[in-house]
Protein backbone atom coordinates (compact mmCIF):
# COMPACT_ATOMS: atom_id res chain seq x y z
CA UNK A 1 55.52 20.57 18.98
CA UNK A 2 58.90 18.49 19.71
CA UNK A 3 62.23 19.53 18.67
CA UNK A 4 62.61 16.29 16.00
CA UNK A 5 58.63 17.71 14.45
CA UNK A 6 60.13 20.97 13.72
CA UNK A 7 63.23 19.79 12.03
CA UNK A 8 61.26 16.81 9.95
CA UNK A 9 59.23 20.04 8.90
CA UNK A 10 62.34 22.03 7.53
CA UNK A 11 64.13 19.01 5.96
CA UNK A 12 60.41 18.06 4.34
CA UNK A 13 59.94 22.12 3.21
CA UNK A 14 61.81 24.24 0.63
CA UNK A 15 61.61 27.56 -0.48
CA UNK A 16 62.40 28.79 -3.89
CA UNK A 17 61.26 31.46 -6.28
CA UNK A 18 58.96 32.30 -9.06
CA UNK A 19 59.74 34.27 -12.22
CA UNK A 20 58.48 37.63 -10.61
CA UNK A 21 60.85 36.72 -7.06
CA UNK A 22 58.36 35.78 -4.92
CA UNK A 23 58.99 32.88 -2.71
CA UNK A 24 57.51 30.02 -2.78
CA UNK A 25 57.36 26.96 -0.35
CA UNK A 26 57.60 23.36 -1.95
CA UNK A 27 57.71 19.84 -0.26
CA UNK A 28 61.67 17.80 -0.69
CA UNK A 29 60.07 13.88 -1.46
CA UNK A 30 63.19 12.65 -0.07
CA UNK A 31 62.73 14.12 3.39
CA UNK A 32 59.28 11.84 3.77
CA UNK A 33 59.31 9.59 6.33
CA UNK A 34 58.83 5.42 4.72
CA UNK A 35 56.44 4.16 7.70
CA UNK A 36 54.32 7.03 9.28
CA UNK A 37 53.34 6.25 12.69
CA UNK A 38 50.04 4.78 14.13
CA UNK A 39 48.54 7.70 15.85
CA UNK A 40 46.20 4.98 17.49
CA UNK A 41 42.79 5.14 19.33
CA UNK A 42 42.03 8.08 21.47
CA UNK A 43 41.73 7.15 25.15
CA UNK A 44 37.99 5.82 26.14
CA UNK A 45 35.57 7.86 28.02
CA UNK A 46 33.55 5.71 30.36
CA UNK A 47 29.96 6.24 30.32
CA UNK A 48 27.81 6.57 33.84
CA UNK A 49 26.26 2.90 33.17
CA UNK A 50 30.42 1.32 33.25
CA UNK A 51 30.70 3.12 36.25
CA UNK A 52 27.37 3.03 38.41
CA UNK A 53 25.22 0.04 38.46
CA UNK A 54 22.64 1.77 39.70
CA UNK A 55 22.59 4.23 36.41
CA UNK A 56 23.38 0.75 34.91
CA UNK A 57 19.75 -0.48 35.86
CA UNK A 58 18.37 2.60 35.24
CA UNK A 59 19.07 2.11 31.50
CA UNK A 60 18.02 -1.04 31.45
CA UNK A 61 14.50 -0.06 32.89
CA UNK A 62 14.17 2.89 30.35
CA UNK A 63 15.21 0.52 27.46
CA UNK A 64 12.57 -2.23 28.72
CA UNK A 65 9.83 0.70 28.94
CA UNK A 66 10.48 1.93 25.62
CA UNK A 67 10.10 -2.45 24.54
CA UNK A 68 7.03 -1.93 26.67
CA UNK A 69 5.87 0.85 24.31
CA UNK A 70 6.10 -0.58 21.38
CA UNK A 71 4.17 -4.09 22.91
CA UNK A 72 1.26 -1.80 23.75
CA UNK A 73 0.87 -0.13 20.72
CA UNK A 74 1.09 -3.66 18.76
CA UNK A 75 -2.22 -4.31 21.25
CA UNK A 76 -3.88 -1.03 20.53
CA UNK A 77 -3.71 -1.77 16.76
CA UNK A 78 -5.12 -4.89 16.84
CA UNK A 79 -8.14 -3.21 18.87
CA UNK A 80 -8.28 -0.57 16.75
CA UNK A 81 -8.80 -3.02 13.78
CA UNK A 82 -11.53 -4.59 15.42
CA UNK A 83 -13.14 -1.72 16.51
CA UNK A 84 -13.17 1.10 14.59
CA UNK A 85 -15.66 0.90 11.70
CA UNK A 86 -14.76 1.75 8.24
CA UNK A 87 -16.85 4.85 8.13
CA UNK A 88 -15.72 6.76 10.97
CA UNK A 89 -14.21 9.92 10.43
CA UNK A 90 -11.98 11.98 12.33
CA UNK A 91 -10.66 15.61 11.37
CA UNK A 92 -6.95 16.33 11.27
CA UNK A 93 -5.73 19.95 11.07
CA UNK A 94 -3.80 20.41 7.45
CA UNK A 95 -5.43 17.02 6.50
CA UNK A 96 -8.90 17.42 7.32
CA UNK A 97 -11.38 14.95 7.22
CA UNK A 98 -9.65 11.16 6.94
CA UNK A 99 -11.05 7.81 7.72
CA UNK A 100 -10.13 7.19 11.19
CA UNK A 101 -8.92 3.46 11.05
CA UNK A 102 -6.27 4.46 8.74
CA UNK A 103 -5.01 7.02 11.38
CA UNK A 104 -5.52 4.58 14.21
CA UNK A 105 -3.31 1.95 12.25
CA UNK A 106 -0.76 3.95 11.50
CA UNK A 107 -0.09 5.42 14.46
CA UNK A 108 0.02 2.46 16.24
CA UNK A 109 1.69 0.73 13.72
CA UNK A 110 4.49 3.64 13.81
CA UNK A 111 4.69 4.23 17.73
CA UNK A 112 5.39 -0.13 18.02
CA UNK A 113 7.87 0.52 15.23
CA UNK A 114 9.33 3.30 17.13
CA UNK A 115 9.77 1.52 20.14
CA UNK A 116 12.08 -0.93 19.06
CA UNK A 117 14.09 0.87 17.51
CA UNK A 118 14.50 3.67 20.20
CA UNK A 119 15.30 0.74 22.57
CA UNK A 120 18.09 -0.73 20.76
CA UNK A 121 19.32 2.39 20.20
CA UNK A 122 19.37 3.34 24.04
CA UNK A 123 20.81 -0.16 24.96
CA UNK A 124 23.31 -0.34 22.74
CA UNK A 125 24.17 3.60 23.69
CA UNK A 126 24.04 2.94 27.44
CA UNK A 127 24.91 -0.58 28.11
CA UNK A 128 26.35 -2.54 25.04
CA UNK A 129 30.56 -2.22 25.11
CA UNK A 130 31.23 0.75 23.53
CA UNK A 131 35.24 0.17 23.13
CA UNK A 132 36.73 0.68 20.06
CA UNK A 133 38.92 -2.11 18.48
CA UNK A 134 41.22 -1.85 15.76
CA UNK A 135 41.47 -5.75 13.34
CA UNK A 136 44.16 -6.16 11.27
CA UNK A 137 43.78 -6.89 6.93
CA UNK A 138 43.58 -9.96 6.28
CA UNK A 139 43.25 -12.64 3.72
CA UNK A 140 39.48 -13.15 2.32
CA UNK A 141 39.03 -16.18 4.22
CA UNK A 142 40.45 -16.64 7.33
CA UNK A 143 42.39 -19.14 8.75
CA UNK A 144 40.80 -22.25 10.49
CA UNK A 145 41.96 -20.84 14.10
CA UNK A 146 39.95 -17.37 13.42
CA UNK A 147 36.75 -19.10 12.14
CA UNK A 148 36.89 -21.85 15.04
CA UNK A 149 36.75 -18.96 17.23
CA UNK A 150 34.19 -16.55 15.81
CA UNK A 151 31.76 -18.67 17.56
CA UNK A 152 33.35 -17.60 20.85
CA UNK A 153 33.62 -13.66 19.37
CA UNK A 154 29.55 -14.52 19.31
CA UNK A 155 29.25 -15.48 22.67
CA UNK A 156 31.96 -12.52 23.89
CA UNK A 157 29.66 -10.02 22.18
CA UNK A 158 26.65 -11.90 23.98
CA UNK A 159 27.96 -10.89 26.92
CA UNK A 160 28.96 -7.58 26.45
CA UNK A 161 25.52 -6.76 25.53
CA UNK A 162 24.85 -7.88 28.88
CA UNK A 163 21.89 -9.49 27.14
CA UNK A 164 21.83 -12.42 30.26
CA UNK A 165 22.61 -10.25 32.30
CA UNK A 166 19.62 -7.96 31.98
CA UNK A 167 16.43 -10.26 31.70
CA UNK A 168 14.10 -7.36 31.75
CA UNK A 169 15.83 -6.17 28.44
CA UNK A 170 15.81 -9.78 26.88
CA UNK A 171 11.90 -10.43 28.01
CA UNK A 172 10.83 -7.12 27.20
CA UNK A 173 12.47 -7.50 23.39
CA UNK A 174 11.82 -10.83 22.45
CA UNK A 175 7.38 -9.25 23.66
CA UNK A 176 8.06 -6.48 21.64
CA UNK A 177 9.53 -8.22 18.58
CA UNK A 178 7.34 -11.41 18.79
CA UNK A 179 4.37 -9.09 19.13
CA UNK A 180 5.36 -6.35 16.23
CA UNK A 181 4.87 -9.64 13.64
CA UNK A 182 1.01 -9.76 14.92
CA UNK A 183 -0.32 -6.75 12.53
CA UNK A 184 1.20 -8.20 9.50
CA UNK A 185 -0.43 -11.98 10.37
CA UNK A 186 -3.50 -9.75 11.11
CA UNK A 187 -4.05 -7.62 7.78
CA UNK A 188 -3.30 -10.99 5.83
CA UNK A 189 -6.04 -13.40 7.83
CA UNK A 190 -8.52 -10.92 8.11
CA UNK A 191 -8.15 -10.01 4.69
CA UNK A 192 -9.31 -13.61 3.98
CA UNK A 193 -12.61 -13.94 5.39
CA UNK A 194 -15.75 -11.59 6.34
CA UNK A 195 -14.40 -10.01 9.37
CA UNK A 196 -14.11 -6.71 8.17
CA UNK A 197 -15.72 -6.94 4.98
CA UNK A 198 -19.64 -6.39 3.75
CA UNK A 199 -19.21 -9.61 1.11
CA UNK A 200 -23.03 -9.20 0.12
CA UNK A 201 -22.07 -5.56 -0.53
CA UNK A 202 -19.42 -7.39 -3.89
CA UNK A 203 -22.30 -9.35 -5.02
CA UNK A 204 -24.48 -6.63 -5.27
CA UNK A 205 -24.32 -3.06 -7.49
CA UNK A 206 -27.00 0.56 -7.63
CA UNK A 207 -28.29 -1.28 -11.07
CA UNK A 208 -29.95 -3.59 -8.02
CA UNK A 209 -31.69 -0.29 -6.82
CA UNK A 210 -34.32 1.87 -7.91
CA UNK A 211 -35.22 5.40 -8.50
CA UNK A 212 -38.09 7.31 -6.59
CA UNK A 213 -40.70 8.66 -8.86
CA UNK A 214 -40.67 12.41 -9.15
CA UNK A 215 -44.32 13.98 -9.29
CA UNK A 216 -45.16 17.18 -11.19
CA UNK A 217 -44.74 19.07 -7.45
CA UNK A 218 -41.57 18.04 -7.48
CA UNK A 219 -41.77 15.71 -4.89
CA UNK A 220 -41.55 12.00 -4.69
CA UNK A 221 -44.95 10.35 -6.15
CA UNK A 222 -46.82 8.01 -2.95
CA UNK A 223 -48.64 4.92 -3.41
CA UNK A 224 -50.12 3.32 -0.12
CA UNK A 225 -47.61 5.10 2.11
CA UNK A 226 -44.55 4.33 0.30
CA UNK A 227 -42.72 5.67 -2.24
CA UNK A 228 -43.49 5.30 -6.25
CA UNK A 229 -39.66 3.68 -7.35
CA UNK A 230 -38.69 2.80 -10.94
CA UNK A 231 -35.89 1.27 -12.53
CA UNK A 232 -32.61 3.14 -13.14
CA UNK A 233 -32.00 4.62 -16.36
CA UNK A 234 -28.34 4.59 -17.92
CA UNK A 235 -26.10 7.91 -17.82
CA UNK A 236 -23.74 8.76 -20.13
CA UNK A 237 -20.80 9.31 -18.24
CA UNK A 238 -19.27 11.75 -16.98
CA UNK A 239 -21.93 14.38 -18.35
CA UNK A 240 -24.75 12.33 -16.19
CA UNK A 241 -27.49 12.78 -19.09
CA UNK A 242 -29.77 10.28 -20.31
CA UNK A 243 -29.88 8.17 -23.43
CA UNK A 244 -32.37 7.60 -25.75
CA UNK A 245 -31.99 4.08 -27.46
CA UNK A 246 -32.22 6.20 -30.79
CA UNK A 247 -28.82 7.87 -29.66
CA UNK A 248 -27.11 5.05 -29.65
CA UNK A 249 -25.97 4.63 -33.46
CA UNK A 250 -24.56 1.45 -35.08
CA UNK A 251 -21.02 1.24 -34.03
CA UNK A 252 -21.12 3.86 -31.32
CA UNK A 253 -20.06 3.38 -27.85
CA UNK A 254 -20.98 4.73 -24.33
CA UNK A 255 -18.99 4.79 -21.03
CA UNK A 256 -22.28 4.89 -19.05
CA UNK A 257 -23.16 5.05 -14.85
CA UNK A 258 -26.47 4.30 -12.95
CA UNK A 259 -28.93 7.02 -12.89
CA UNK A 260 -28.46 8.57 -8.93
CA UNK A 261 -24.82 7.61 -8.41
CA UNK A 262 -23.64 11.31 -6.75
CA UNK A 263 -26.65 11.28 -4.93
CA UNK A 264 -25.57 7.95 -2.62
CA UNK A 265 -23.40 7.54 0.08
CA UNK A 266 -20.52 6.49 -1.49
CA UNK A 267 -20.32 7.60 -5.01
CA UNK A 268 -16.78 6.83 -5.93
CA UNK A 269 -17.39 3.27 -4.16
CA UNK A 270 -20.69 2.37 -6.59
CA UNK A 271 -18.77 3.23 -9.54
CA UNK A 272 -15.87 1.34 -9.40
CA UNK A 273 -18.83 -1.82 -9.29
CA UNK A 274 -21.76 -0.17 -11.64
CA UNK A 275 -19.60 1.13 -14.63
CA UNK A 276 -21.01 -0.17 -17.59
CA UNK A 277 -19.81 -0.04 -21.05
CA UNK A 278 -22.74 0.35 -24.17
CA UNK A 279 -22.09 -0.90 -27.77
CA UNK A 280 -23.92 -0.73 -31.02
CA UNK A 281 -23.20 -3.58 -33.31
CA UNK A 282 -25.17 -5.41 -36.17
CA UNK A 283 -27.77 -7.92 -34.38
CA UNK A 284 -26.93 -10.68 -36.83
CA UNK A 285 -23.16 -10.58 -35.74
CA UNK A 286 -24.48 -11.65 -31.59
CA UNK A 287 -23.80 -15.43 -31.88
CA UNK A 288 -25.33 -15.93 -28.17
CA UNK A 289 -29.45 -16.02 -28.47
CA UNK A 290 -29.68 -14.73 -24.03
CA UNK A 291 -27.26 -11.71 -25.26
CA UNK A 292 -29.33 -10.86 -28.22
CA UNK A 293 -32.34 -10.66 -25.61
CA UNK A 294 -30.95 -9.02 -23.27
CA UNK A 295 -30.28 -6.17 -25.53
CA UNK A 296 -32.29 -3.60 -27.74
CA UNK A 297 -31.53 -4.34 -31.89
CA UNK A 298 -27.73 -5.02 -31.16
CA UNK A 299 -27.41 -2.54 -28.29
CA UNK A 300 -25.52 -4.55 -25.65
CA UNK A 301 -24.36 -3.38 -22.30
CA UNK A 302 -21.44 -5.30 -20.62
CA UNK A 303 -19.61 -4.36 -16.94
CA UNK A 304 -16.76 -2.02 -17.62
CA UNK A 305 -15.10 -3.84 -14.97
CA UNK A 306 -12.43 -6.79 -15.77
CA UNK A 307 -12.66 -10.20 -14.22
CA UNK A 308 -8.71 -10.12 -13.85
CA UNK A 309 -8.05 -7.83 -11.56
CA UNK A 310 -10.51 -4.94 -11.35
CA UNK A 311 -9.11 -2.17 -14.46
CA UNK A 312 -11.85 -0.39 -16.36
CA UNK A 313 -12.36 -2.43 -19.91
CA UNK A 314 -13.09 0.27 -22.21
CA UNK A 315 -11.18 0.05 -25.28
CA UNK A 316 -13.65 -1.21 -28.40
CA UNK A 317 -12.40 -2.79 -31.58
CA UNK A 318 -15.24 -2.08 -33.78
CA UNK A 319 -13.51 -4.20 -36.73
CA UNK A 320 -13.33 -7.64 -35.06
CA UNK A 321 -15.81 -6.37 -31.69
CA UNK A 322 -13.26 -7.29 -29.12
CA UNK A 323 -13.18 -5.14 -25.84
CA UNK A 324 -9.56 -4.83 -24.43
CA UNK A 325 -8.26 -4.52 -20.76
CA UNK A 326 -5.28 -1.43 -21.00
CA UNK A 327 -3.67 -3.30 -18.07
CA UNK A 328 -3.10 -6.83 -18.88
CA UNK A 329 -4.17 -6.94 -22.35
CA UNK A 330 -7.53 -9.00 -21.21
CA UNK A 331 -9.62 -9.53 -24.38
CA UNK A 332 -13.61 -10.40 -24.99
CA UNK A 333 -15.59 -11.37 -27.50
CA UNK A 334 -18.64 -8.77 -27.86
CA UNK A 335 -20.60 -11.26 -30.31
CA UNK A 336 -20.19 -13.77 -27.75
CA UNK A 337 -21.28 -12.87 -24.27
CA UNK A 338 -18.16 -10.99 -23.78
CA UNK A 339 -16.21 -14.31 -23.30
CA UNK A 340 -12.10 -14.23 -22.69
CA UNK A 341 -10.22 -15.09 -25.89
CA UNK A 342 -7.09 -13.78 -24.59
CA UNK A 343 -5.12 -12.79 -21.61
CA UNK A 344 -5.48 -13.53 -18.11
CA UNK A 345 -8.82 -12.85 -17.07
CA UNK A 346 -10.42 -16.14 -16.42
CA UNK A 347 -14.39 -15.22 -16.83
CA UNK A 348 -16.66 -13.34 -19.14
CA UNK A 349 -17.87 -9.72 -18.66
CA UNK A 350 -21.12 -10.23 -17.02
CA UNK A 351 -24.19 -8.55 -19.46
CA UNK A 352 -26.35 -6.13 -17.68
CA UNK A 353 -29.88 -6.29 -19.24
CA UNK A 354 -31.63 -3.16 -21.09
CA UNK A 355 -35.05 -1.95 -21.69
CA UNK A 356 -36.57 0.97 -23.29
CA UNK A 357 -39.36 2.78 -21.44
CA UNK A 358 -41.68 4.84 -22.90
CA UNK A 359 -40.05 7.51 -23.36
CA UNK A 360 -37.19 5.66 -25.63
CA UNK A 361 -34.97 5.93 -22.55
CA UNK A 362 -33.00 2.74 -22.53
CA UNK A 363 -33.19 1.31 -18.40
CA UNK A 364 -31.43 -1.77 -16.69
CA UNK A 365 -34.75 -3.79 -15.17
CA UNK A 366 -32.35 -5.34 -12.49
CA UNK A 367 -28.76 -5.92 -12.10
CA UNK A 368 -26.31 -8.37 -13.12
CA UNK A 369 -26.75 -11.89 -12.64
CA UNK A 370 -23.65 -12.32 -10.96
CA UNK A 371 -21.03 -10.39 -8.89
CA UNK A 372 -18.70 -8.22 -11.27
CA UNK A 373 -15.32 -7.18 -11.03
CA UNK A 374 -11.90 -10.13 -9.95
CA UNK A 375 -13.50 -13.24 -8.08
CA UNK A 376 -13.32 -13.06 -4.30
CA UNK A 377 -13.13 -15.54 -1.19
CA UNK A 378 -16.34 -16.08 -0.46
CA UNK A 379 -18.03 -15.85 -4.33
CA UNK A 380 -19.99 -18.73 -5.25
């Protein structure tokens, strides 16, 4: 400390004393300097790269690798999305068991990510100017000199990225951007068309399927080799019990499944198509003669699933027999095929047909007439 620090100190300091003597140290206003001085930048440190060309290129070639990287993962994910089928599994530890496309996409996905951004971060570390500069306030716009020449402040930082100078670096980024846009063009145009997806599998629900016939062994009944099959009968759901068309009293309603839907592959997959929704009303009050005969004495049965956008239907208004969407306020018309008098779906809930067998089980002889659920690309 200088000579002139230590006396600004004790003009700037005073002691005096509190009530009980002690002494106490305050600050004398006057003694503050007007203009304190700029202490300025601290002297730069010159990394190995300003120094050494050779560490110079050695950057660069880490910085193109890690470009490289990312390029190859970009590839790997678009293989991966060709290749790996939806049902493959892999097990994870803490995860378990998880679809293995998912894993494969977002790891790639992540690792091209990755790469780009730990290569900009080395460059600009290792060989972008590092040098600190200090720019004056100014006025909110500047004047016509400064903004004629931030084109050239462009072109100085340009080169001090040594962007032209290092073409590995420039190549190597522009692959890795230009290819790090090809998973998001991917997901979009394959989502389009068939290339990953089973379309006959949307057109199509269990109500489409049949039942083997249990025998009094217990086993399935045989007829010429092949299995006895009947329709499916409808479950209430969740409980997965049976009902009898005499259950089913006049303004009653029942959330209702395929009979067999845990036992399939994919049960979470056939419900979110086979859901149906069961309603009692007066028979008189069905304007539409095919939905009076596809039902039992005013028992109707209607998908559960909205033409909108997918959300389960299942709020009945037994006053005026409308069926509301929760989600976007969707409305049909029970008494009239389940048409849309309201909201943004654009088509009716399709009807699923009903039958009692003879044990006064009410059945669905086949399946909808046409694909439930939001319309898709290929739907006719």
């Amino acid at each position: 400390m200088t000579d002139d620090n230590e006396s600004l100190i004790r003009k700037e300091t005073a002691v005096t004393h509190d009530e009980s003597g002690h002494a106490v140290a305050t600050r004398d206003e006057h003694a503050l300097p007007e203009v304190f001085e700029n202490p300025g930048l601290p002297a730069h440190v010159h990394r190995q790269g300003d120094l050494d060309e050779a560490a110079a290129r050695r950057s660069e070639r880490q910085v193109a690798s890690l470009f490289g990287l990312s390029m190859l993962a970009t590839v790997l994910f678009v293989v991966a999305y060709a290749v790996i089928g939806e049902d493959t599994n892999v097990t994870l530890p803490i995860l378990g068991k998880v679809h293995a496309l998912h894993v494969a996409l977002g790891v790639t996905l992540a690792v091209s990510l990755l790469g780009i951004g730990l290569g900009a971060v080395h460059w600009a570390k290792t060989l972008m100017s590092d040098e600190e500069v200090v720019e004056e306030r100014h006025t909110l716009r500047s004047d016509d000199d400064s903004r004629a020449g931030f084109v050239q402040e462009l072109t100085a930082g340009a080169e001090s990225s040594q962007i032209n100078r290092r073409p590995l670096i420039k190549y190597s980024l522009g692959g890795a951007l230009g290819l790090f846009a090809v998973p998001l063009g991917l997901q979009l145009v394959g989502g389009l068309g068939p290339f990953k997806n089973d379309v006959e599998d949307l057109r199509t629900t269990l109500w489409d399927t049949q039942v083997p016939v249990i025998g009094a062994n217990g086993k399935p009944e045989m007829k010429n080799g092949k299995p006895v099959t009947r329709p499916r009968r409808l479950m209430r759901d969740p409980d997965g019990t049976a009902i009898r068309l005499s259950d089913v009293t006049l303004g009653s309603v029942f959330h209702v499944l395929p009979e067999g839907i845990n036992d399939t592959e994919h049960p979470s997959n056939e419900k979110v198509k086979a859901a149906v929704i069961l309603i009692s009303l007066q028979e008189d009050l069905i304007k539409s003669t095919r939905e009076r005969d596809w039902g039992q004495g005013g028992v109707v049965a209607f998908s559960k699933i909205c033409t909108h956008v997918g959300c389960s239907v299942g709020l009945y208004e037994q006053t005026t027999h409308h069926l509301l969407c929760p989600c976007h306020q969707s409305t049909f018309d029970v008494t009239e095929d389940c048409k849309v008098i309201f909201g943004p779906a654009k088509r009716p809930l399709p009807q699923l047909k009903i039958a009692v067998d003879d044990n006064g089980y009410l059945y669905a002889p086949h399946g909808f007439d046409e694909p439930v659920g939001p319309s898709f690309w290929e739907r006719g």
